[in-house]
C-alpha atoms as a PDB file:
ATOM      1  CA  UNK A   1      16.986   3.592  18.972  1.00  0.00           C
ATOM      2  CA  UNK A   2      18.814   1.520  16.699  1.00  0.00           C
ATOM      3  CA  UNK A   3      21.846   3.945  16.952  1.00  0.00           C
ATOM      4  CA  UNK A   4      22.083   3.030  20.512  1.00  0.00           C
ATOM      5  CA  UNK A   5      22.375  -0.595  20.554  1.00  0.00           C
ATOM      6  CA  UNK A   6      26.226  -0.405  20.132  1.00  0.00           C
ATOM      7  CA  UNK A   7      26.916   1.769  23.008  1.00  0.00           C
ATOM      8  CA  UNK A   8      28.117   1.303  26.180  1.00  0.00           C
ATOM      9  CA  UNK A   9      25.123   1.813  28.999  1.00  0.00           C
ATOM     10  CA  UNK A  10      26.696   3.462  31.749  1.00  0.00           C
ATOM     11  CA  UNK A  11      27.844   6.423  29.867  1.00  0.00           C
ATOM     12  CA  UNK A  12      23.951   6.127  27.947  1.00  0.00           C
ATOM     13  CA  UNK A  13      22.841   6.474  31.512  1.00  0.00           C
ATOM     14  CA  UNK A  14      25.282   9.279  32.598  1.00  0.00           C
ATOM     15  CA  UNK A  15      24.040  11.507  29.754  1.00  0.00           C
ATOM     16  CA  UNK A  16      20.213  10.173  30.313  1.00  0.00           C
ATOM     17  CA  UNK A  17      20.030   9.664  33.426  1.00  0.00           C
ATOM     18  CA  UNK A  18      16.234   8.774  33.490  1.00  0.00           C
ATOM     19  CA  UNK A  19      17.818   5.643  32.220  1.00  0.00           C
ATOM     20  CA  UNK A  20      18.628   3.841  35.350  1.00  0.00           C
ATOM     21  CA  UNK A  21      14.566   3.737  36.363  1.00  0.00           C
ATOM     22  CA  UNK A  22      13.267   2.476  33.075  1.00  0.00           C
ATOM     23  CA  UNK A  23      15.842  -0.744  33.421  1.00  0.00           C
ATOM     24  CA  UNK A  24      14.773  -1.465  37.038  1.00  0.00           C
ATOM     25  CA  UNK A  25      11.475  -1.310  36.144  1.00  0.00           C
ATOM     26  CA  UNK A  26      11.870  -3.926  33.912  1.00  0.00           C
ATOM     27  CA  UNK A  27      13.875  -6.211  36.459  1.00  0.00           C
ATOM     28  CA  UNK A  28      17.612  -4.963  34.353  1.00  0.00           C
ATOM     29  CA  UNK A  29      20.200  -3.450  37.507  1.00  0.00           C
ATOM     30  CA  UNK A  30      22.456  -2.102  35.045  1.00  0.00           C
ATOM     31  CA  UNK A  31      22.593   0.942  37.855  1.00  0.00           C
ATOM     32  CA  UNK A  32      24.101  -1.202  40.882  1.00  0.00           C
ATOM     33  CA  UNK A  33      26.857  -2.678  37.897  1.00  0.00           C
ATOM     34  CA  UNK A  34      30.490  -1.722  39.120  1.00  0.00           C
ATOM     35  CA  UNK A  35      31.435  -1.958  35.356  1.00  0.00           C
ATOM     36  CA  UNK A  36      28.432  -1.108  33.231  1.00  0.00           C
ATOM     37  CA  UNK A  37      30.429  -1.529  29.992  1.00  0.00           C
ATOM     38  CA  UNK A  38      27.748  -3.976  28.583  1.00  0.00           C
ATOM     39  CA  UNK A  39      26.348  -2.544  25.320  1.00  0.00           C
ATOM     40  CA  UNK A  40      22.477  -2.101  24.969  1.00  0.00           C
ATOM     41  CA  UNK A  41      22.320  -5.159  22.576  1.00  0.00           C
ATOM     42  CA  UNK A  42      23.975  -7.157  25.043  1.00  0.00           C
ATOM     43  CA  UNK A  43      21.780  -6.257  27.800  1.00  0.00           C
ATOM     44  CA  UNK A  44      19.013  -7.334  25.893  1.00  0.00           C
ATOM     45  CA  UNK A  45      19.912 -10.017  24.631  1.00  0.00           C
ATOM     46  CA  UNK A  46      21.582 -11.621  28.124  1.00  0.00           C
ATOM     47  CA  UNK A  47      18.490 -11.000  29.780  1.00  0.00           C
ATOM     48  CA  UNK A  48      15.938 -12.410  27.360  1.00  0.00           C
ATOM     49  CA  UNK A  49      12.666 -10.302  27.574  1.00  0.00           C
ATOM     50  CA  UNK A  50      10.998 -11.629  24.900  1.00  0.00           C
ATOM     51  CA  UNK A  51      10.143  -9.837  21.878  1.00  0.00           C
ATOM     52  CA  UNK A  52       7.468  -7.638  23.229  1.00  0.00           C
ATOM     53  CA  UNK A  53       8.716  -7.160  26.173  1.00  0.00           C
ATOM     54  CA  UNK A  54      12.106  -5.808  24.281  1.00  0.00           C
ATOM     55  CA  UNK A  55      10.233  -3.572  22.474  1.00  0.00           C
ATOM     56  CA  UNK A  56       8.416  -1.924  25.394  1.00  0.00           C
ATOM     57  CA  UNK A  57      11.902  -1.255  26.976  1.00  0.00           C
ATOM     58  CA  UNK A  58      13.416  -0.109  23.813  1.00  0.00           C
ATOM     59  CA  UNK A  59      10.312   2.191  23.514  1.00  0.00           C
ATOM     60  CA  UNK A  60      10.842   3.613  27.064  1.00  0.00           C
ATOM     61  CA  UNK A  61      14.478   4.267  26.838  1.00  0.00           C
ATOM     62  CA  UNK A  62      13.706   6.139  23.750  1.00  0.00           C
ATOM     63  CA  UNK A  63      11.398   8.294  25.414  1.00  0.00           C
ATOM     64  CA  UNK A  64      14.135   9.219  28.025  1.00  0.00           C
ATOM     65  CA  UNK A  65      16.849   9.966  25.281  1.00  0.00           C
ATOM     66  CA  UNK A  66      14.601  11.472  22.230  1.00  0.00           C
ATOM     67  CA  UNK A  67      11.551  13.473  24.016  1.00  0.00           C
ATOM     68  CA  UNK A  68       8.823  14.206  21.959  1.00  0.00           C
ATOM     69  CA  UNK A  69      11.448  13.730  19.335  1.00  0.00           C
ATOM     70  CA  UNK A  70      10.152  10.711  16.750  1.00  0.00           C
ATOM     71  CA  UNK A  71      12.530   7.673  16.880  1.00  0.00           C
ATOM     72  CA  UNK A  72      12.526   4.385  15.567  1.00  0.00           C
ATOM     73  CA  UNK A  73      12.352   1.067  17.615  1.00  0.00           C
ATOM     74  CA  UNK A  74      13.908  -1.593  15.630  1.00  0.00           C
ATOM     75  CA  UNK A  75      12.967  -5.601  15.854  1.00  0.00           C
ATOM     76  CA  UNK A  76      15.784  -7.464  17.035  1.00  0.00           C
ATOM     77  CA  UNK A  77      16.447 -10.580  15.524  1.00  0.00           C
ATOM     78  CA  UNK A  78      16.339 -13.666  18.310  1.00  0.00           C
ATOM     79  CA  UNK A  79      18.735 -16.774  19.037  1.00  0.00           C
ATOM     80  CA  UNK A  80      16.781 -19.597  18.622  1.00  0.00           C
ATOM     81  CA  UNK A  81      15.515 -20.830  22.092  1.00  0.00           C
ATOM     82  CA  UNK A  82      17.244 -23.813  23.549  1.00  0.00           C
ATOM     83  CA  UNK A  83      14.934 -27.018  23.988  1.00  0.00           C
ATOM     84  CA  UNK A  84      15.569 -27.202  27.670  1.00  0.00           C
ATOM     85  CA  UNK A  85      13.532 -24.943  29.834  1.00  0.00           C
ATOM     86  CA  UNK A  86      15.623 -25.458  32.829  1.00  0.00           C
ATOM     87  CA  UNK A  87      19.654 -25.608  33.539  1.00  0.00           C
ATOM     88  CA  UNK A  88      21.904 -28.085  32.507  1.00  0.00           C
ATOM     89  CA  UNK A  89      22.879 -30.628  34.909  1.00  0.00           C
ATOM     90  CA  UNK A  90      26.437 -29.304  36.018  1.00  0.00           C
ATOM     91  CA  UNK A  91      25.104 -25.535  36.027  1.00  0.00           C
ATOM     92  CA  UNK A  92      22.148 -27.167  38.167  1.00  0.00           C
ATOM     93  CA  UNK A  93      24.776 -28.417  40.880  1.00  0.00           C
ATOM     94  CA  UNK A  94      26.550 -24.892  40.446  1.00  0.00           C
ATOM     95  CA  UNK A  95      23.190 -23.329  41.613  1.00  0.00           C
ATOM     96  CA  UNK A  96      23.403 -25.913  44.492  1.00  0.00           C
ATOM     97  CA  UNK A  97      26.703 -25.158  45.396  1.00  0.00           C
ATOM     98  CA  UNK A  98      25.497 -21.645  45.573  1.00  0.00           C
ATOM     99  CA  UNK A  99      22.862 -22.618  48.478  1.00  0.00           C
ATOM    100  CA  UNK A 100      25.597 -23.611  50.432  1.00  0.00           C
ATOM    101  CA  UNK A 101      27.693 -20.823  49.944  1.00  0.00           C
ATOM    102  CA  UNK A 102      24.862 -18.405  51.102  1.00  0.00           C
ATOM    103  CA  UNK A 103      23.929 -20.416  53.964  1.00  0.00           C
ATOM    104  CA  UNK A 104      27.791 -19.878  55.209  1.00  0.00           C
ATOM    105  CA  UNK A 105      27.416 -16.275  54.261  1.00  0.00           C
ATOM    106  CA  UNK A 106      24.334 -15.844  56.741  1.00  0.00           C
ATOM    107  CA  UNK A 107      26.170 -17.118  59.267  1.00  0.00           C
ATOM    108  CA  UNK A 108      28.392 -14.225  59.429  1.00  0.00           C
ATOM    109  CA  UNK A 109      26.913 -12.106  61.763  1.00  0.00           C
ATOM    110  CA  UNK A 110      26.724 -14.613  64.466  1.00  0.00           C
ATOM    111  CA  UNK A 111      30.376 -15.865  64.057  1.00  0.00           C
ATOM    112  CA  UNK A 112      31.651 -12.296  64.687  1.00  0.00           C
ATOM    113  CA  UNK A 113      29.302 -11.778  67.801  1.00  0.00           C
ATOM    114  CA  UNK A 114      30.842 -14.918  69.031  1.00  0.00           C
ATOM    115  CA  UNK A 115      34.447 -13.566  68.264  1.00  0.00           C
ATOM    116  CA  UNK A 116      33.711 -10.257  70.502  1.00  0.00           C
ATOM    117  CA  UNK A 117      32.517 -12.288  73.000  1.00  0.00           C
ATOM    118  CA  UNK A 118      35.435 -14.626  73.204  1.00  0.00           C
ATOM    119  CA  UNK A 119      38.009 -14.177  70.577  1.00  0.00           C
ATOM    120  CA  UNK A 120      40.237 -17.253  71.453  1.00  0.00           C
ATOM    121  CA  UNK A 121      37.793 -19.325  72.237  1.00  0.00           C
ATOM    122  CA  UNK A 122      35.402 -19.100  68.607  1.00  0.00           C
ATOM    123  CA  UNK A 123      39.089 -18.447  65.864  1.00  0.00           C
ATOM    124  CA  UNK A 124      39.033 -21.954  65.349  1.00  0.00           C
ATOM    125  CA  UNK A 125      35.580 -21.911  63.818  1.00  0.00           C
ATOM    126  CA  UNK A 126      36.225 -18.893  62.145  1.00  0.00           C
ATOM    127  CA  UNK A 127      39.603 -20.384  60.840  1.00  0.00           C
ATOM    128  CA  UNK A 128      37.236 -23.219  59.408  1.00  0.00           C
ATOM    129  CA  UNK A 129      34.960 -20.771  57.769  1.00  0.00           C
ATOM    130  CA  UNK A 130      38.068 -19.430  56.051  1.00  0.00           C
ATOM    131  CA  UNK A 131      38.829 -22.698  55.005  1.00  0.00           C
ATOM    132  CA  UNK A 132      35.315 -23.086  53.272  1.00  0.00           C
ATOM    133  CA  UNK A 133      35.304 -19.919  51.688  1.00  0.00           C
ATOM    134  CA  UNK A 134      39.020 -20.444  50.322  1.00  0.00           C
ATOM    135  CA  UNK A 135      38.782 -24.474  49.372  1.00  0.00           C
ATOM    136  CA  UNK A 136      34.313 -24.555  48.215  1.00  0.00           C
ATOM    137  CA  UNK A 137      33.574 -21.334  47.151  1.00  0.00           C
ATOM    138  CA  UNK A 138      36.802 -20.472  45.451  1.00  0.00           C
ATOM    139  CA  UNK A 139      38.867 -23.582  44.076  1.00  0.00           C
ATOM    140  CA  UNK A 140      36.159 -25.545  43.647  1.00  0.00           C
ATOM    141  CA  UNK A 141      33.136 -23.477  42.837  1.00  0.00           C
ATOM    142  CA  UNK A 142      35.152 -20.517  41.077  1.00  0.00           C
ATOM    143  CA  UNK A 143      37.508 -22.929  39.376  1.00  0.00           C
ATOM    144  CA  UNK A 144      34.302 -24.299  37.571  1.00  0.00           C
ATOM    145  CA  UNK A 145      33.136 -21.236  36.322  1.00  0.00           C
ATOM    146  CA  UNK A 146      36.383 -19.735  35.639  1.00  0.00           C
ATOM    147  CA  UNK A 147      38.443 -22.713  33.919  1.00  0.00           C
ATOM    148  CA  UNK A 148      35.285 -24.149  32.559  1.00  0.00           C
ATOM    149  CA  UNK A 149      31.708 -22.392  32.401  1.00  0.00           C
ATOM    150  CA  UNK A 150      32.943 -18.823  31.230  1.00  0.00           C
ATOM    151  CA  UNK A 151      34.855 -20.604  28.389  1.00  0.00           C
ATOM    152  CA  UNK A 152      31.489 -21.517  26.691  1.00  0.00           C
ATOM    153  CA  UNK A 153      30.811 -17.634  25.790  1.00  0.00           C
ATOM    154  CA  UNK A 154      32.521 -15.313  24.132  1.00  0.00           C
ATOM    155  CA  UNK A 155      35.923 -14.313  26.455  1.00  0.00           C
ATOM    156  CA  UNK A 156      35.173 -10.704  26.513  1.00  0.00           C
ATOM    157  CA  UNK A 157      31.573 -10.238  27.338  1.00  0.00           C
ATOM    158  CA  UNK A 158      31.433  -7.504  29.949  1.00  0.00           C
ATOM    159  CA  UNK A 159      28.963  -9.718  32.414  1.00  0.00           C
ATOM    160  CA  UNK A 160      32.329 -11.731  32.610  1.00  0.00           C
ATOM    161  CA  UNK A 161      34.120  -9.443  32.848  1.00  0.00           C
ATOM    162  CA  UNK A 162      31.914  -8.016  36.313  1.00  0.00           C
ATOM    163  CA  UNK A 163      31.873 -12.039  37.750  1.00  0.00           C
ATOM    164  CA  UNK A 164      35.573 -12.349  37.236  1.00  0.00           C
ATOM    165  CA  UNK A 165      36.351  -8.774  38.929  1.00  0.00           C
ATOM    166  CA  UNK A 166      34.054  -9.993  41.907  1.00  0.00           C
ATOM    167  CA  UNK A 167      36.234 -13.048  42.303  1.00  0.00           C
ATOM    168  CA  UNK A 168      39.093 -11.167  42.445  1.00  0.00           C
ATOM    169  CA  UNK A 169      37.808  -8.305  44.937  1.00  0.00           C
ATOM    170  CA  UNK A 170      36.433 -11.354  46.997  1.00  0.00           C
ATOM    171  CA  UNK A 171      39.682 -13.119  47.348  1.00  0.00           C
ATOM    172  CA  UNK A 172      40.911  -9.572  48.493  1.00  0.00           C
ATOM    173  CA  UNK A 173      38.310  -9.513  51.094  1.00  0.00           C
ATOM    174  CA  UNK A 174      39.714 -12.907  52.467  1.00  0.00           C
ATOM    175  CA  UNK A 175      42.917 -12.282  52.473  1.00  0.00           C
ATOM    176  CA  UNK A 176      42.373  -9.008  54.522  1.00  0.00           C
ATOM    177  CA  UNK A 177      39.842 -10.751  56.909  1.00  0.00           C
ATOM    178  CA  UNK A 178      42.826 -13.571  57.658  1.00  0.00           C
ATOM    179  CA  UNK A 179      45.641 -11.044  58.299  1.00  0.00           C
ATOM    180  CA  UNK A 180      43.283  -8.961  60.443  1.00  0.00           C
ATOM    181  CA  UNK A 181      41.996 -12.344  62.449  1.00  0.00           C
ATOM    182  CA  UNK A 182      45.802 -12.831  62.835  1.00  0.00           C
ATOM    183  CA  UNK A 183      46.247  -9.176  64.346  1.00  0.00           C
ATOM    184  CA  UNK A 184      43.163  -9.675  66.681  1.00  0.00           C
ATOM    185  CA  UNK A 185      41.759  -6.496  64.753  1.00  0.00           C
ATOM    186  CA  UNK A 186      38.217  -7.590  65.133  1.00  0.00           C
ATOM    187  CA  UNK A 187      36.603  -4.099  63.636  1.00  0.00           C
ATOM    188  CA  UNK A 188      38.791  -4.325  60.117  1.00  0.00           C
ATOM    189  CA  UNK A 189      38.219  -8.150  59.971  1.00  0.00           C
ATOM    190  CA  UNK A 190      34.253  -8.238  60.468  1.00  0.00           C
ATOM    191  CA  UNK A 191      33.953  -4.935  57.611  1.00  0.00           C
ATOM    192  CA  UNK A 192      35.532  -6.891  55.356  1.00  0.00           C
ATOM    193  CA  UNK A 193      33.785  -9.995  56.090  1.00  0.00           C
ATOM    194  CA  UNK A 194      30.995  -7.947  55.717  1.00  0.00           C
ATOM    195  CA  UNK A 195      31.842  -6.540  52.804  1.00  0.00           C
ATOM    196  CA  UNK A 196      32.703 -10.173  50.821  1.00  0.00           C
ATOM    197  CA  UNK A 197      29.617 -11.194  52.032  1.00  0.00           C
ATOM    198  CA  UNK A 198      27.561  -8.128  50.944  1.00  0.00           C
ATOM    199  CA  UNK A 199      29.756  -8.261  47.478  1.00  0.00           C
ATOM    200  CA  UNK A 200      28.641 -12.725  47.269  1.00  0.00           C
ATOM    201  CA  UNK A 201      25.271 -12.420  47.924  1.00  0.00           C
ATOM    202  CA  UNK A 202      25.088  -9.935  44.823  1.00  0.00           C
ATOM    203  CA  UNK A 203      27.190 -12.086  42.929  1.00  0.00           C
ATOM    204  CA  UNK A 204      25.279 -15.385  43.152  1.00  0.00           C
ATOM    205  CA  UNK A 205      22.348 -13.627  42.763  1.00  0.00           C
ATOM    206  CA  UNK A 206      23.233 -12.312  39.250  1.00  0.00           C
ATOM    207  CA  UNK A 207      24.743 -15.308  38.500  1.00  0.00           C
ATOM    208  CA  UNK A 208      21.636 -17.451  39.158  1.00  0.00           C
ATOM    209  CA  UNK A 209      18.771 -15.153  37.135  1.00  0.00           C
ATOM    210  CA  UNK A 210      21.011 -13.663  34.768  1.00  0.00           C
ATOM    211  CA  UNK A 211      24.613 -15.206  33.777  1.00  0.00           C
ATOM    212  CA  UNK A 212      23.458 -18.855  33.999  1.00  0.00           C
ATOM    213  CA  UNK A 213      20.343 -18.512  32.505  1.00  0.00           C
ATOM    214  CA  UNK A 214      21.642 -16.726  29.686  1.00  0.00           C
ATOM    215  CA  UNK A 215      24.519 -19.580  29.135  1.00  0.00           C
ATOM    216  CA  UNK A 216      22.457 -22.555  29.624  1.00  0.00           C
ATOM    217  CA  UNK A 217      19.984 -21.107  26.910  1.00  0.00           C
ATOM    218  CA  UNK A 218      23.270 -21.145  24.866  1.00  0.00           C
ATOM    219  CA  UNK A 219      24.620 -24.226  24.915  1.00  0.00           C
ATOM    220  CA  UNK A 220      24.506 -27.152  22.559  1.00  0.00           C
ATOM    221  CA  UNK A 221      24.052 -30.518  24.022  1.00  0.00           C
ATOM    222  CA  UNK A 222      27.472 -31.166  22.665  1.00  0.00           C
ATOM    223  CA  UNK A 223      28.659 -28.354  25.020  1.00  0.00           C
ATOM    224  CA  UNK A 224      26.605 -29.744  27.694  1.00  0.00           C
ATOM    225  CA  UNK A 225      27.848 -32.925  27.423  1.00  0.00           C
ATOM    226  CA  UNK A 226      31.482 -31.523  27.443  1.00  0.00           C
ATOM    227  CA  UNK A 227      30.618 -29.336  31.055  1.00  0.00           C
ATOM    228  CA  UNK A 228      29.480 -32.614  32.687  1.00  0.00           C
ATOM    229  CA  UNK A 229      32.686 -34.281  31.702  1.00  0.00           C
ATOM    230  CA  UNK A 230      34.485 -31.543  32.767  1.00  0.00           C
ATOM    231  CA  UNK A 231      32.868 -30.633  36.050  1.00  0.00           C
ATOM    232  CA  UNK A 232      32.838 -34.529  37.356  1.00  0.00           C
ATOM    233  CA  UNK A 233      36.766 -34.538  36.570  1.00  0.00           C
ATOM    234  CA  UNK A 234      36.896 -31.309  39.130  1.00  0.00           C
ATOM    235  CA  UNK A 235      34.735 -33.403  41.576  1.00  0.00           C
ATOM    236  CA  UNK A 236      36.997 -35.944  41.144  1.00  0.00           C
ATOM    237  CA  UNK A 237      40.017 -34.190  42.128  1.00  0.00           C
ATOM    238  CA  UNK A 238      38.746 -32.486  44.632  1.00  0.00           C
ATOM    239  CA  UNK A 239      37.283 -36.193  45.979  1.00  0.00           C
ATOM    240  CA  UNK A 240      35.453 -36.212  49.631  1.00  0.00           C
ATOM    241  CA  UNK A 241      36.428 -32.465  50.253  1.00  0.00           C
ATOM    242  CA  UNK A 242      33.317 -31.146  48.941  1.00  0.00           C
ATOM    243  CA  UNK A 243      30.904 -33.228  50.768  1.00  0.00           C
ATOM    244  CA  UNK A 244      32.318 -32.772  53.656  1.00  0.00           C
ATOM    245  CA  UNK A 245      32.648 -29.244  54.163  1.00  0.00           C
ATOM    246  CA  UNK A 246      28.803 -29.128  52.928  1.00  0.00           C
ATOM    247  CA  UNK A 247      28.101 -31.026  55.978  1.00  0.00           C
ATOM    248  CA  UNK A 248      30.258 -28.411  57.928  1.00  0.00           C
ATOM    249  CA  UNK A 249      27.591 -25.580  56.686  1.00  0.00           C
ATOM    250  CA  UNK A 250      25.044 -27.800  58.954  1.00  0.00           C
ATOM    251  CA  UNK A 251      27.795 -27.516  62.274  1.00  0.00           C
ATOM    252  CA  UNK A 252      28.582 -24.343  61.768  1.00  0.00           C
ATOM    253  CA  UNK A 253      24.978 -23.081  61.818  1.00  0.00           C
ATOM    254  CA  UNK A 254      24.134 -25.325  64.968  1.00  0.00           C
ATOM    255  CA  UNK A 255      27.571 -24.023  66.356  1.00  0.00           C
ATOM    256  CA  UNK A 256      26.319 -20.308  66.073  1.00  0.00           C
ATOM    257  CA  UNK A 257      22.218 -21.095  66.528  1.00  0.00           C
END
């Protein structure tokens, strides 16, 4: 197996197909990845199985590729575990931020019931959700990650490179779901609500057992120290906006209960 840590896994699954089972089995979703340009070394080392745990995976997927062919399963070396055992301070309030986020998100299906049943009367709200998704989730959230976080790691590591595409396709999603609100075309603007929310949900969820995780067992308190700093002068820019449209997340799902 040792040949294989260097390559790419999506075309290691196209020729082995078998592949794709062995990784969900051990928690990896390397199948649902829209890029899957991560190499096998990078896949285990991002998700940190443990040594024997890395070996029983490497032993599986060599089973797919080689048969009853003999192969060897080499012993990785390890980064030395971080002394914190949970996240960092500022990627803790990321998580948080998250919460809110997804509690928005769940509200989707109601707000477009409520637009069907009177369009005029429920935009405003949905105008406001806009406003959320384009001012907390994106400026303020994203803009952490993006002009901060991400920079800790090495720029082009492929589970960026998936996160950043997301943000991208997600402001797409917006942007259709305003000019459609603005055309009263209720069908394209709740599929592409959909849709962002659908393409979030997977998003935080990878970022919260996988990308963060992986960082925060990376950093040096140094680089800790340096987030903090960093995230606080975003908080302070952005000032009372924050708070208060996580107190919106509270109206919005009385307004729609």
């Amino acid at each position: 197996m040792r040949e294989h840590l260097d390559i790419h896994i999506k075309p290691l699954m196209d020729q082995h197909p078998g592949l794709g089972a062995v990784l969900e089995t051990a928690g990896i979703g390397c199948t649902t990845c829209s890029l899957g340009t991560c190499r096998v070394r990078d896949i285990l080392e991002i998700h940190d199985l443990g040594p024997e745990a890395t070996r029983d995976l490497l032993t599986a997927m060599g089973r797919v590729i080689h048969g009853e062919a003999p192969f060897e399963v080499p012993d990785l070396p390890r980064r030395a575990p971080a002394a914190r055992s949970a996240f960092c301070p500022p990627i803790r309030r990321m998580v948080e931020e998250h919460t809110y986020i997804l509690r928005v998100i769940a509200c989707f299906p109601a707000l477009l019931k409520a637009l069907a049943a009177d369009f005029d009367a429920a935009r405003p709200l949905a105008d406001r959700v806009l406003d959320f998704v384009r001012t907390y989730a994106d400026r303020y959230h994203h803009a952490k990650e993006e002009d901060h976080l991400f920079g800790l790691v090495e720029a082009d590591a492929d589970i960026l490179k998936v996160m950043l595409q997301d943000h991208v396709d997600g402001r797409a999603h917006v942007r259709a779901v305003a000019e459609a609100l603005d055309a009263r075309d209720l069908a394209t603007a709740g599929a592409r609500l959909q849709a962002y929310g659908e393409l979030l949900t997977g998003h935080i969820q990878r970022e919260d057992t996988i990308l963060y995780p992986w960082i925060n067992r990376r950093l040096t308190d140094r680089q800790v120290g340096e987030l903090f700093a960093a995230c606080m002068k975003v908080d302070q820019a952005f000032g009372e906006a924050p708070s208060r449209m996580e107190a919106f997340v509270a109206d919005l799902e009385t307004a729609l209960a």
